[in-house]
C-alpha atoms as a PDB file:
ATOM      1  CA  UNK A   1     111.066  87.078  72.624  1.00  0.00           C
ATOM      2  CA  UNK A   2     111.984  83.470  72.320  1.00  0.00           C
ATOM      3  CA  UNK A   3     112.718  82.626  68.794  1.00  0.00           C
ATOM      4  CA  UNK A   4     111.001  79.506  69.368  1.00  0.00           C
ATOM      5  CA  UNK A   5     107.940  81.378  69.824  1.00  0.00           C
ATOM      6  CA  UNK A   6     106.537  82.233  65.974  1.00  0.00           C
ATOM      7  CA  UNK A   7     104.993  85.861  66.325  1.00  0.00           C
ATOM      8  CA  UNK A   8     103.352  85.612  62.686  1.00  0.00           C
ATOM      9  CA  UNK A   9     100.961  82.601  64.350  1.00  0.00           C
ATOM     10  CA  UNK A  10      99.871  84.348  67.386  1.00  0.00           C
ATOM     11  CA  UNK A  11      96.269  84.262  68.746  1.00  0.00           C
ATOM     12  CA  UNK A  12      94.434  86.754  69.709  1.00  0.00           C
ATOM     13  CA  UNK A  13      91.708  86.368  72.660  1.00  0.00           C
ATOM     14  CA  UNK A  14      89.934  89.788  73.230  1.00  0.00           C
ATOM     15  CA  UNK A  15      88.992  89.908  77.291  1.00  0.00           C
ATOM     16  CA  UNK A  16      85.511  91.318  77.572  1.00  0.00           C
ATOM     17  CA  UNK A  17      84.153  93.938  79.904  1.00  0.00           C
ATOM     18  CA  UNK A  18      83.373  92.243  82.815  1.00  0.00           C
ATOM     19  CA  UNK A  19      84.689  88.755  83.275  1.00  0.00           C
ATOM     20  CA  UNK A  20      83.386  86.311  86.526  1.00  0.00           C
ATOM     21  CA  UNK A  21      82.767  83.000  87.171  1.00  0.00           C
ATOM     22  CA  UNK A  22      79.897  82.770  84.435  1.00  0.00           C
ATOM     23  CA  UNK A  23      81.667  84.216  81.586  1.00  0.00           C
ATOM     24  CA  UNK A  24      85.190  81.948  82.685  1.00  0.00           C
ATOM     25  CA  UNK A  25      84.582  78.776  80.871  1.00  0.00           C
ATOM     26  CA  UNK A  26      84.203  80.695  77.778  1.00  0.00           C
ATOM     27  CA  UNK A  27      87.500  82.392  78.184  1.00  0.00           C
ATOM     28  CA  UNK A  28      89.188  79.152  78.680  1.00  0.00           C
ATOM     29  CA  UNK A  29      87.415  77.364  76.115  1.00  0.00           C
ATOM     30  CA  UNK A  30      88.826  79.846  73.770  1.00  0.00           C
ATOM     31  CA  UNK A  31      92.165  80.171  75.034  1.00  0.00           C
ATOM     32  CA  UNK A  32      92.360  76.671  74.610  1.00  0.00           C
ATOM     33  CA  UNK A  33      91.663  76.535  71.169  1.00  0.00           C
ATOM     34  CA  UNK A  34      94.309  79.442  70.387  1.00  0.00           C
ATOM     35  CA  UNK A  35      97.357  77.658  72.513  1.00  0.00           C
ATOM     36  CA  UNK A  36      99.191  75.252  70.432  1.00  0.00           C
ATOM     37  CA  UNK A  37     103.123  74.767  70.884  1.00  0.00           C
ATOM     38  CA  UNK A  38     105.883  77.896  70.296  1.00  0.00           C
ATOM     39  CA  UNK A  39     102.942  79.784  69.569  1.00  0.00           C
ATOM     40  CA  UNK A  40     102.573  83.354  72.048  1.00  0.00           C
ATOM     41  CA  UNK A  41      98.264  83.829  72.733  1.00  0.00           C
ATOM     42  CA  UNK A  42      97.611  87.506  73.233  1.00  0.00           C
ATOM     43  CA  UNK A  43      95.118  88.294  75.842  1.00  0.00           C
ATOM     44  CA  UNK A  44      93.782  91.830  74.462  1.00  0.00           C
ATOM     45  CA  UNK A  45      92.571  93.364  77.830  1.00  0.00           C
ATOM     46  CA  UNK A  46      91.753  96.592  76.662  1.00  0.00           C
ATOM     47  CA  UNK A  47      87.610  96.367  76.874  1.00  0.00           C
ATOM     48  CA  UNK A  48      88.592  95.106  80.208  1.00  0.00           C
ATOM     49  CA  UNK A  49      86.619  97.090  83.275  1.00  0.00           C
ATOM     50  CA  UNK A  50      85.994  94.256  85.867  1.00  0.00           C
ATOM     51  CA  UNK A  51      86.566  90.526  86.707  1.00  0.00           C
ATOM     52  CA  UNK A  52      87.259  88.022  89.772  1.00  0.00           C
ATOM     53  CA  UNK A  53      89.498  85.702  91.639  1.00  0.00           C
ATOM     54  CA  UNK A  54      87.920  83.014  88.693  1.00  0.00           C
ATOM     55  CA  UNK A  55      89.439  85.285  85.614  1.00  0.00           C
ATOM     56  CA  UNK A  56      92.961  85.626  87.848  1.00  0.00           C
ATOM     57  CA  UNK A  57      92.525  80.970  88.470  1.00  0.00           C
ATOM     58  CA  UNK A  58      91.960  81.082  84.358  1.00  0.00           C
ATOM     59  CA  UNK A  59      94.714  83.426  83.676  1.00  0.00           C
ATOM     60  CA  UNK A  60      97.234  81.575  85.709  1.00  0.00           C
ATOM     61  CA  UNK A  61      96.044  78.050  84.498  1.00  0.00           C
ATOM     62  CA  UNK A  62      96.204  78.711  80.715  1.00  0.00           C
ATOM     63  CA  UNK A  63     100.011  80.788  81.682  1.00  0.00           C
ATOM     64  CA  UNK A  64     100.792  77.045  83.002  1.00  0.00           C
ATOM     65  CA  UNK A  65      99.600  75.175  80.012  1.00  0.00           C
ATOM     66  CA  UNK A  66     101.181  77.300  77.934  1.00  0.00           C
ATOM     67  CA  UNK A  67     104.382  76.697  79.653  1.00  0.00           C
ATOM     68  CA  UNK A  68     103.670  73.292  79.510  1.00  0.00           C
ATOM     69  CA  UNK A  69     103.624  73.226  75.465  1.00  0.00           C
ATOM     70  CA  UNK A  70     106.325  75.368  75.104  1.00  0.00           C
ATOM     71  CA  UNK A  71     103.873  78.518  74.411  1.00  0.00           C
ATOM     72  CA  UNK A  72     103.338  82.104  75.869  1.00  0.00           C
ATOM     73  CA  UNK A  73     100.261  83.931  77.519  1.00  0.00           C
ATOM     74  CA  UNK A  74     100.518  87.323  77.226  1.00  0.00           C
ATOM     75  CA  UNK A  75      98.056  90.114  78.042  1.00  0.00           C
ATOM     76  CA  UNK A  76      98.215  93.548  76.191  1.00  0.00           C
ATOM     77  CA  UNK A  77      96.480  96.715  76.623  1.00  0.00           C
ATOM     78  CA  UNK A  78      95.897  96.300  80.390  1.00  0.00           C
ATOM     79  CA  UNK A  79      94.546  98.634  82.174  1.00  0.00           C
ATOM     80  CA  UNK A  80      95.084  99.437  85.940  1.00  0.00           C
ATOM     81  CA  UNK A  81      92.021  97.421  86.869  1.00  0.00           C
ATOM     82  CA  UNK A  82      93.341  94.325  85.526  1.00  0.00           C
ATOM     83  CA  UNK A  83      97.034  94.614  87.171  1.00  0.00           C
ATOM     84  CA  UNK A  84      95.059  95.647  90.584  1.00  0.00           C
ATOM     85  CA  UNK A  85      92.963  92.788  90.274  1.00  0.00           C
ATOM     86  CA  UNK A  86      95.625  90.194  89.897  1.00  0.00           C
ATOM     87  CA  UNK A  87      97.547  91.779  92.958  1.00  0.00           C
ATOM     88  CA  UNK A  88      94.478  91.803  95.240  1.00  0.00           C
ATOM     89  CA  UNK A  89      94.306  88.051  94.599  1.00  0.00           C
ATOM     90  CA  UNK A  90      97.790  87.488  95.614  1.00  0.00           C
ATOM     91  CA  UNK A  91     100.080  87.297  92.659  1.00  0.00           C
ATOM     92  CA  UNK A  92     103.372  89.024  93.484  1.00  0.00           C
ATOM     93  CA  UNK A  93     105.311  91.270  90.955  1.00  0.00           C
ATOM     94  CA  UNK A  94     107.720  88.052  88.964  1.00  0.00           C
ATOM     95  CA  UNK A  95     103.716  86.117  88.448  1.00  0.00           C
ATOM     96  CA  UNK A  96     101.915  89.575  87.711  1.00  0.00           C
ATOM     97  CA  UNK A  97     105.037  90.397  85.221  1.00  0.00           C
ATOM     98  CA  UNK A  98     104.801  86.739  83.722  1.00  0.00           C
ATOM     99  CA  UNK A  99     100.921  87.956  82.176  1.00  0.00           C
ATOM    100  CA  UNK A 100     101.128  91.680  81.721  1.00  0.00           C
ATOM    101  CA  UNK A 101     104.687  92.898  80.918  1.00  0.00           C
ATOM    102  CA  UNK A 102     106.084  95.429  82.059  1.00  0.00           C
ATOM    103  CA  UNK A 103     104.447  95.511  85.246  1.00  0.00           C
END
């Protein structure tokens, strides 16, 4: 970890169930609120069952904003849903990696 990056301030944005184009905004709202500079958001993804290309455009976006201030996205407790559904919409392994480690 970047010792930039303060884990005693991190943020933690549980992912619901099912996440789509309705339920996005919300998601980004909040992960909006949670990003602030050298601080690492935690995406907890493990309610997680089913989403769409609008969670992967959400994902990525706030992962670039993040970047932006100097901050980290990162997803925990993914399950194989959530890696599968980031592939099928095109992210190779190094972008894919960059959410969920490990993969």
């Amino acid at each position: 970890m970047d010792s930039t990056l303060s884990k005693e301030s991190d943020g933690i944005v549980p992912l619901p169930a099912t996440q789509d184009i309705r339920t996005c905004v919300d998601l980004a709202r909040r992960l909006a609120a949670e990003l602030k500079p050298g601080r690492v958001v935690v995406v907890d993804a493990g309610a997680f069952q089913a989403g769409d290309v609008t969670l992967v455009q959400t994902l990525v976006a706030a992962r670039r904003t993040a970047e932006l201030m100097e901050a980290r996205i990162e997803i925990t407790h993914a399950p194989p849903a959530l890696a599968a559904l980031l592939e099928r919409c095109g992210l190779d392994d190094e972008a894919r990696a960059s959410l969920i480690p490990g993969t």
